[in-house]
Protein backbone atom coordinates (compact mmCIF):
# COMPACT_ATOMS: atom_id res chain seq x y z
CA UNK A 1 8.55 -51.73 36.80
CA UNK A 2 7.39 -49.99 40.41
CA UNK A 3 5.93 -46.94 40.46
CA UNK A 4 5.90 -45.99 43.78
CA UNK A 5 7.34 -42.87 45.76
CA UNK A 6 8.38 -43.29 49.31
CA UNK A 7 7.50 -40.89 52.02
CA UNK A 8 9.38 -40.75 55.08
CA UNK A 9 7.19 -38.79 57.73
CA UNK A 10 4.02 -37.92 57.99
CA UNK A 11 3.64 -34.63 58.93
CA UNK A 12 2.06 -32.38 57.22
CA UNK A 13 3.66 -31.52 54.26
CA UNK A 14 4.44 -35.23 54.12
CA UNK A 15 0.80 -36.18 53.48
CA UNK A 16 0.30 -33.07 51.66
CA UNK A 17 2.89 -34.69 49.28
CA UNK A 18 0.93 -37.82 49.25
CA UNK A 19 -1.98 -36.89 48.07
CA UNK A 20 -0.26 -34.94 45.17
CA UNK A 21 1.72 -38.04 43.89
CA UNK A 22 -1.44 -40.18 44.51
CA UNK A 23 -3.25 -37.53 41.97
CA UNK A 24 -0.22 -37.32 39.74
CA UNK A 25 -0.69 -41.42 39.82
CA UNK A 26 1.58 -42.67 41.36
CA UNK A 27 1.66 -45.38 44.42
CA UNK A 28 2.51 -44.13 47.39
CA UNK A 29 3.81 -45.20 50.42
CA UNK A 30 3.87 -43.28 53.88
CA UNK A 31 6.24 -44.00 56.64
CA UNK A 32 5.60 -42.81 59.50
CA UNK A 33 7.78 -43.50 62.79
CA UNK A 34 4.77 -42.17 65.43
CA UNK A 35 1.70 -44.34 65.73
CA UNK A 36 -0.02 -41.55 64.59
CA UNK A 37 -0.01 -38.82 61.70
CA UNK A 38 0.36 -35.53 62.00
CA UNK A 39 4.00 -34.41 63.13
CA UNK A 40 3.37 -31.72 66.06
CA UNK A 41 0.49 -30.28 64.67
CA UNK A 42 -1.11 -33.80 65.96
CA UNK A 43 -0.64 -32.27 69.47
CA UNK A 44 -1.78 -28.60 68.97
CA UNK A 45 -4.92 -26.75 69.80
CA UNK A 46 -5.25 -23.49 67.49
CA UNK A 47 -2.87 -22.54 65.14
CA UNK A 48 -2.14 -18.79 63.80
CA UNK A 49 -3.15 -16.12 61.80
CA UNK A 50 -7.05 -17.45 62.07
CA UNK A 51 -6.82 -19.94 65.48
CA UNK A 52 -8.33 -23.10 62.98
CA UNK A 53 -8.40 -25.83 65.16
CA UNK A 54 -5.32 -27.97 64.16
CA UNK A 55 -7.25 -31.36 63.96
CA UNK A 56 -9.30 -29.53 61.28
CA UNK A 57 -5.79 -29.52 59.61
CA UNK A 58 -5.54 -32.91 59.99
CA UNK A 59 -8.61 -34.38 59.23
CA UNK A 60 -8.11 -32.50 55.86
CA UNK A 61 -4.98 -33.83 55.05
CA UNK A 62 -5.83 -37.65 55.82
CA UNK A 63 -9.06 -37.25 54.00
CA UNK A 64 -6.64 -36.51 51.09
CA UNK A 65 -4.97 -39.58 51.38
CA UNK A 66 -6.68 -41.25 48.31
CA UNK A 67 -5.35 -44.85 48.98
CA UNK A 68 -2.13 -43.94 50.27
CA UNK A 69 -0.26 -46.94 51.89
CA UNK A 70 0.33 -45.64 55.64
CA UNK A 71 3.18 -47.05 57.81
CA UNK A 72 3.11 -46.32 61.38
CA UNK A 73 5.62 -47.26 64.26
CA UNK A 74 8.02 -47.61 61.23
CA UNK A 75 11.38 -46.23 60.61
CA UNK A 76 13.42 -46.41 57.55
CA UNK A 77 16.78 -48.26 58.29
CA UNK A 78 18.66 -48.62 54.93
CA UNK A 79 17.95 -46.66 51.26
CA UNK A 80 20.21 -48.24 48.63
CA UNK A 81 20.13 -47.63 44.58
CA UNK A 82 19.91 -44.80 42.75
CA UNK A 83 16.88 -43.17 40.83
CA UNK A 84 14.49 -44.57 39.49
CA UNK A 85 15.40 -48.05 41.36
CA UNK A 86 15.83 -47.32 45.40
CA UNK A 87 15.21 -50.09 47.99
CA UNK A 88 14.10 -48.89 51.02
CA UNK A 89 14.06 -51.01 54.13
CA UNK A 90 12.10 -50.49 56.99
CA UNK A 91 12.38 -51.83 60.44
CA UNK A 92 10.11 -54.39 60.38
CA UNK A 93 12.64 -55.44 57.88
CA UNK A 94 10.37 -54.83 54.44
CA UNK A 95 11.98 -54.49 51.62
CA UNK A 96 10.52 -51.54 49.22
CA UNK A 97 11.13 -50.82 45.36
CA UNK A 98 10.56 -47.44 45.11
CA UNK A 99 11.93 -44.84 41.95
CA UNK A 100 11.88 -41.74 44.35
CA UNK A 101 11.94 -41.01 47.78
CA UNK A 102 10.78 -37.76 49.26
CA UNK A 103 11.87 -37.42 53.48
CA UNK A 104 9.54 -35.20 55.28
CA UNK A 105 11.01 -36.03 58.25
CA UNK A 106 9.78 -32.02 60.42
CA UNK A 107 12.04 -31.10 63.34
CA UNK A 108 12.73 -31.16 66.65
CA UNK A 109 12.29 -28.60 69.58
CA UNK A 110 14.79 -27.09 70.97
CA UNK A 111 15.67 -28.50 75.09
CA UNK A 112 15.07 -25.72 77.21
CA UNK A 113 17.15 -27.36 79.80
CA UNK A 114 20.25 -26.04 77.69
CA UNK A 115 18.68 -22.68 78.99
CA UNK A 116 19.96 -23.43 82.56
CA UNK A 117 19.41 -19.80 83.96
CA UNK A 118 15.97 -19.86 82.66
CA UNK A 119 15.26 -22.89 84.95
CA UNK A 120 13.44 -24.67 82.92
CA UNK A 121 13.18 -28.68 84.78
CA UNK A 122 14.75 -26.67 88.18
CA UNK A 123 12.02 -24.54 89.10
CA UNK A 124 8.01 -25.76 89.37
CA UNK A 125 6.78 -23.06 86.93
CA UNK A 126 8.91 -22.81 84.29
CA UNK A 127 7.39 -24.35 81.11
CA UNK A 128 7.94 -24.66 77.31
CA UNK A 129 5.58 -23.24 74.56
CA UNK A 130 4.71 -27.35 73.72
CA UNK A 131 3.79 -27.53 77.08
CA UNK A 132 1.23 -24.23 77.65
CA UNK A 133 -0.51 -25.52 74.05
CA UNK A 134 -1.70 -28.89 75.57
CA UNK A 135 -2.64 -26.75 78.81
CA UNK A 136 -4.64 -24.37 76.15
CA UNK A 137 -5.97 -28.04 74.83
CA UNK A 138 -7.60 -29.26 78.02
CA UNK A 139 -8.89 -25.48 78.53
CA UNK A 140 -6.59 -25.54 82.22
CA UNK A 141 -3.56 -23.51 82.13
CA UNK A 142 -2.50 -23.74 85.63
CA UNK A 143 0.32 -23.04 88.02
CA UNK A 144 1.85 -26.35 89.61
CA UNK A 145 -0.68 -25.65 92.68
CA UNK A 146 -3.34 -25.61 90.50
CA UNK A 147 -4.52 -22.45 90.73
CA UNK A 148 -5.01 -19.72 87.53
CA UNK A 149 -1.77 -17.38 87.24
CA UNK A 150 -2.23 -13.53 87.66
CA UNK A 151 1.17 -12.65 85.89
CA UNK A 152 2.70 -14.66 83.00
CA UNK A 153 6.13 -13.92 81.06
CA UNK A 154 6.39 -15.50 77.50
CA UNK A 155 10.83 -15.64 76.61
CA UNK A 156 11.22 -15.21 72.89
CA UNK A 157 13.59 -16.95 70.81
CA UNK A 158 14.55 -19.42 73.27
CA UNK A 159 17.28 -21.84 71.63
CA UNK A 160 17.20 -19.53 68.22
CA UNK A 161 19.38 -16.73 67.39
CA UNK A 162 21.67 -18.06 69.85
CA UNK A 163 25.65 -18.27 69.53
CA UNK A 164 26.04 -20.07 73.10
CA UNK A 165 23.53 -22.97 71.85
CA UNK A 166 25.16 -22.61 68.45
CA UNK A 167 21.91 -21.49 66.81
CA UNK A 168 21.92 -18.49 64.89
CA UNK A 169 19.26 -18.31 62.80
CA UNK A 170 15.49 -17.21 63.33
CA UNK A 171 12.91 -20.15 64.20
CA UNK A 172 10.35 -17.94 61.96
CA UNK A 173 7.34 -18.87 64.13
CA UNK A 174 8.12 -18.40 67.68
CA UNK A 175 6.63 -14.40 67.40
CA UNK A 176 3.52 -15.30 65.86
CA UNK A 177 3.24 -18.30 68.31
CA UNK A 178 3.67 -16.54 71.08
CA UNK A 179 1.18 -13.64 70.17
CA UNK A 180 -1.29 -16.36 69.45
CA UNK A 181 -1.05 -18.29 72.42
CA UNK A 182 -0.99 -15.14 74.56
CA UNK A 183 -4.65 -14.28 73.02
CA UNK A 184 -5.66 -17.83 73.60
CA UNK A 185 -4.71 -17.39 77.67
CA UNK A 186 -6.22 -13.78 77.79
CA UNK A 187 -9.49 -15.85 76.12
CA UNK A 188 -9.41 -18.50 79.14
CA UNK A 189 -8.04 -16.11 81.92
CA UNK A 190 -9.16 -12.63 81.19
CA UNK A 191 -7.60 -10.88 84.44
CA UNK A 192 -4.23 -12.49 83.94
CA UNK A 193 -1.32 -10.15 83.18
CA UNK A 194 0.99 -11.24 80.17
CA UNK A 195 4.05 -9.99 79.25
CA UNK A 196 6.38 -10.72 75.86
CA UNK A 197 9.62 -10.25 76.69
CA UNK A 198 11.77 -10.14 72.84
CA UNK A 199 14.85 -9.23 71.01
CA UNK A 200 12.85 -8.59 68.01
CA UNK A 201 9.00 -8.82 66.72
CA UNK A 202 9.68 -10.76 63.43
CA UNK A 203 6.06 -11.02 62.41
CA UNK A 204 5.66 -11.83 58.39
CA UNK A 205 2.68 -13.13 56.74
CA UNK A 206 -0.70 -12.37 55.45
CA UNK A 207 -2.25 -11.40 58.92
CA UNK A 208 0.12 -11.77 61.24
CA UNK A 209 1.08 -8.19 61.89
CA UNK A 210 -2.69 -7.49 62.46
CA UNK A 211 -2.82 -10.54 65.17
CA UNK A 212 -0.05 -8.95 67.11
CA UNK A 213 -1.52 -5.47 66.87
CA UNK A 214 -4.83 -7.00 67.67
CA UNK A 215 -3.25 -8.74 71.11
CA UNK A 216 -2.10 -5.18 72.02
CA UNK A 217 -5.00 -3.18 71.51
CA UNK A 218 -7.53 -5.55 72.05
CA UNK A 219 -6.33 -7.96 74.93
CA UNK A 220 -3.56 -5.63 76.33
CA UNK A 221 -0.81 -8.03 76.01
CA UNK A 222 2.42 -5.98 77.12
CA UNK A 223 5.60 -6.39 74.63
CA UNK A 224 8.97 -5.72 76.96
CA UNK A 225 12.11 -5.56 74.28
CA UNK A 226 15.06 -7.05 76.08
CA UNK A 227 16.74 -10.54 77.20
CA UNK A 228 16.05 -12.38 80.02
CA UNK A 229 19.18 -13.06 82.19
CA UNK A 230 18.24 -14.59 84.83
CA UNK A 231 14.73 -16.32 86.77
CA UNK A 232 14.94 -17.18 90.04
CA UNK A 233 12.11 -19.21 91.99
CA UNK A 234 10.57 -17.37 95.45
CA UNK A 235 9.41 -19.07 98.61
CA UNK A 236 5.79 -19.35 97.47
CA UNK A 237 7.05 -20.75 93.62
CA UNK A 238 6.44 -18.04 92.24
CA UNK A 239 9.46 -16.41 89.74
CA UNK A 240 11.17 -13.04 89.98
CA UNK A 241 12.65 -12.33 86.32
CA UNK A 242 16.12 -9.66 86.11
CA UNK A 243 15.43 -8.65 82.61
CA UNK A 244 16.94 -5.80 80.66
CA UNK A 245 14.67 -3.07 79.27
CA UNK A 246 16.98 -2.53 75.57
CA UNK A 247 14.71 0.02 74.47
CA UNK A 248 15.09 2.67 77.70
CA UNK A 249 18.84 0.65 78.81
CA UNK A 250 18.12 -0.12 82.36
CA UNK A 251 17.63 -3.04 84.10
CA UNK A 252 13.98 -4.20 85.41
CA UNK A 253 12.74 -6.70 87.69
CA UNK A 254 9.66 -8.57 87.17
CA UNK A 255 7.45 -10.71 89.36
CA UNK A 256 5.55 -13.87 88.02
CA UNK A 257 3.09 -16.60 88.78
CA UNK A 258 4.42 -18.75 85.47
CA UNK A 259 7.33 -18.67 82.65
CA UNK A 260 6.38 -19.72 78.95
CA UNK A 261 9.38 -20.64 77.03
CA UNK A 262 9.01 -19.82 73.67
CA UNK A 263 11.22 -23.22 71.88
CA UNK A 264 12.46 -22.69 68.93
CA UNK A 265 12.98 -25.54 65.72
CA UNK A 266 16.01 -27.98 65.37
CA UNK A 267 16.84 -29.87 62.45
CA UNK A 268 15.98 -33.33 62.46
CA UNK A 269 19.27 -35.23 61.29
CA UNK A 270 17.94 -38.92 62.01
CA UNK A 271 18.10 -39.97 57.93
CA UNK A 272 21.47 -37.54 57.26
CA UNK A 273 23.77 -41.38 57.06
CA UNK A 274 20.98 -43.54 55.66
CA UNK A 275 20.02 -41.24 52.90
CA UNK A 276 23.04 -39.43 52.42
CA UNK A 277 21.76 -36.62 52.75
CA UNK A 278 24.12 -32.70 53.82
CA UNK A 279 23.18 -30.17 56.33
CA UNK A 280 23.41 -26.71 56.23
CA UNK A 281 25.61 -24.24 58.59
CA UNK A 282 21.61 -24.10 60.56
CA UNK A 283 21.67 -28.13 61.07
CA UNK A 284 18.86 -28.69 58.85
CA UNK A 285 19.45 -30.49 55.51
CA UNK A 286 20.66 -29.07 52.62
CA UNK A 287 18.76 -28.67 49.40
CA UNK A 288 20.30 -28.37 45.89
CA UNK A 289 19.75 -25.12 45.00
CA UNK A 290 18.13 -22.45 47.57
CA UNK A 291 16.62 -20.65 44.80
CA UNK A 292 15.42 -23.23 41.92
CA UNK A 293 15.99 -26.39 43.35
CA UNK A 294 14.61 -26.11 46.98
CA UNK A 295 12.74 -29.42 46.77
CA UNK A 296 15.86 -31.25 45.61
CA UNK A 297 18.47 -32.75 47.74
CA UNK A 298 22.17 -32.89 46.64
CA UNK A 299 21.53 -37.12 45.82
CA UNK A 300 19.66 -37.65 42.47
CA UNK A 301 16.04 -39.17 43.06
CA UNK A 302 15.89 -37.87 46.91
CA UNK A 303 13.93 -35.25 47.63
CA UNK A 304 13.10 -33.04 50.69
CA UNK A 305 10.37 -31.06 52.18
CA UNK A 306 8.56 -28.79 54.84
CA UNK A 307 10.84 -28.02 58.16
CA UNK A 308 13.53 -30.61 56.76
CA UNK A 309 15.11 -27.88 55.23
CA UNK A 310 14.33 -25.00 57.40
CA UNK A 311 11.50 -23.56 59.87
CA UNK A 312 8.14 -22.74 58.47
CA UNK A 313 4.57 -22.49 59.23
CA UNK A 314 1.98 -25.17 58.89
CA UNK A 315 0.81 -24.05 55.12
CA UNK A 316 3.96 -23.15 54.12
CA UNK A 317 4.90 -26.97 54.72
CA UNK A 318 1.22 -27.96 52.99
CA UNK A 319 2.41 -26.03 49.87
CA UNK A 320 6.10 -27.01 50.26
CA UNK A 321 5.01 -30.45 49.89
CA UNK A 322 2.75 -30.68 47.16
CA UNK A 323 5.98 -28.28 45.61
CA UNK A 324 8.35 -31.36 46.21
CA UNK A 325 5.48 -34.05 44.96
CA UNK A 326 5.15 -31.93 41.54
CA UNK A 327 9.39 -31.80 41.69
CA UNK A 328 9.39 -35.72 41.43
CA UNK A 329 6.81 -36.26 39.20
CA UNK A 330 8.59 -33.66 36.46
CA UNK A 331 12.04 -35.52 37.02
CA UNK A 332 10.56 -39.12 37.08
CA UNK A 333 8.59 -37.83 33.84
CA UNK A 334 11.86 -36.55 32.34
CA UNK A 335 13.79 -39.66 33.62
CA UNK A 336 11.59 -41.96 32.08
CA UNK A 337 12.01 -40.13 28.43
CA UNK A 338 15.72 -40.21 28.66
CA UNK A 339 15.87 -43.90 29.75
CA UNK A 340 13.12 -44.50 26.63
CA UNK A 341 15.92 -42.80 24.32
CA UNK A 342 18.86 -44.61 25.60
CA UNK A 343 16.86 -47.50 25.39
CA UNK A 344 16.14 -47.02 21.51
CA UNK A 345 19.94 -45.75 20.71
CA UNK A 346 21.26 -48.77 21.87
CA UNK A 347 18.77 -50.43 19.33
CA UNK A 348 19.27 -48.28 16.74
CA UNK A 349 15.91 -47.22 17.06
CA UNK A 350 15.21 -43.00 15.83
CA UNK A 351 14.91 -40.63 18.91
CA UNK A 352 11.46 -39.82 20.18
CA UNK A 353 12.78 -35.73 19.30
């Protein structure tokens, strides 16, 4: 009999998984729709509360690999069975016997061009948080002309806690992010003027409160607590903002050479028919229990883990997915002692307990 666990997605906390179940002893194989590993962390430069280089990250997690069969430029097209016998087909049309499957599958950003009044793909300037990392990469964040902005304006929860995009919940991240990132440009452009515009600072984790203290008092990054309604692009490109000051109740204008948009996470629905799998009231899929069985989907033998089920931060996926290889290894364990037993009652032979 097999005794291999399928992985579908190779982000982090899917190859943080693999190298669990690879430990735990079991043969593992890694599907990964990209041609690389890595999920978005793949494309980031630093990531919060310490600014590790994310390729550090990386190079971590394949080193861990230990013999891990990887799949690239492969989707998953068809899971049929039940635990412990799945077959999972891929789309180069292999056929795989596996007795779990765990999808790792991340998320998706949110499309700032649902934003419309924050002009995102309308006016020159106006870019997403995905977009100022890989300018923070290549040590270059620029205006459209080329030249270094004097002013930037970083919008907050852009696509979360939104009823109009039907998004209500918190991204988690987006705070932190943008704190980070705002240190980062303050590092490479130390006369430029930045300015967080929020509904609330939602900060939580070892460190993170001191990193947004620290881009206060240290790098004078300016926190404005109110909701963009409106940018609007000037003759020379640059972008006058009509913002709403919440905490004194008046309105404000503000001037600025470039507009972050903070994007927020999406669930990532793509294996919802193919592995039968339910999504939440947040669109991200729904796990068995939220408070014992986080790691378990509502179909026996599938399992789920890192932003699958919800936004997190990079080593909260890590340890979410070694969580979910541990899950399958204690019910393939158990599953293989009650099949054992049923096997000996039907030959009369005495239970193992």
């Amino acid at each position: 009999m097999t005794n291999k666990v399928v992985v579908i997605g190779g982000g982090v906390s899917g190859m943080a998984a693999c190298s669990q179940l690879r430990n735990f002893g079991y043969d593992v194989d890694l599907i990964e729709k990209a041609k690389d590993l890595g999920g978005h962390v793949k494309n980031w430069y630093k990531v919060f509360p310490d600014f590790a280089d994310a390729t550090e990250i990386l190079d971590k997690l394949k080193g861990d690999l230990n013999g891990t069969r990887v799949l690239t430029n492969t989707t998953v097209t068809k899971i049929e069975g039940e635990a412990p016998h799945f077959v999972v087909t891929t789309s180069d049309d292999e056929i795989i016997t596996a007795k779990a499957v765990l999808v790792s599958t991340g998320f998706h950003h949110f499309d700032a061009t649902f934003k419309e009044e924050y002009g995102y793909n309308i006016y020159d300037n106006v870019i997403t948080s995905v977009e100022l990392d890989a300018m923070l990469k290549a040590q270059k964040v620029r205006m459209v002309s080329g030249d270094k902005p004097k002013k930037i304006a970083m919008i907050h929860c852009v696509g979360s806690r939104d009823e109009k995009v039907n998004n209500n919940y918190c991204s988690r991240v987006c705070c932190t992010n943008a704190v980070k990132v705002a240190i980062e440009i303050k590092e490479q452009i130390k006369d430029c003027e930045i300015y967080c515009l929020y509904m609330d600072i939602r900060v939580f984790g070892r460190g993170y409160e001191e990193l947004y203290r620290t881009s206060q008092e240290d790098y004078n990054v300016q926190f404005i607590r109110g909701r963009l309604s409106e940018a609007s692009e000037r003759p020379d490109k640059s972008l006058l903002l009509r913002v709403e000051d919440t905490l004194i109740s008046k309105p404000m204008r503000l001037g600025v050479d470039l507009l972050v948009l903070m994007v927020g996470m999406e669930g990532n629905n793509d294996l919802a028919e193919i592995a039968n799998l339910e999504s939440g009231c947040d669109h991200f899929y729904s796990t068995a229990n939220q408070q014992y069985s986080n790691n378990y989907s509502k179909h026996d033998g599938i399992f789920l883990a890192g932003t699958a089920t919800g936004p997190k931060a990079i080593m909260e996926s890590i340890t979410d997915g070694r969580s979910a290889a541990a899950e399958i290894a204690g019910f393939l364990s158990k599953k293989s002692f009650n099949d054992l037993n049923k096997t000996n009652a039907e030959k009369k032979i005495p239970s193992l307990v």
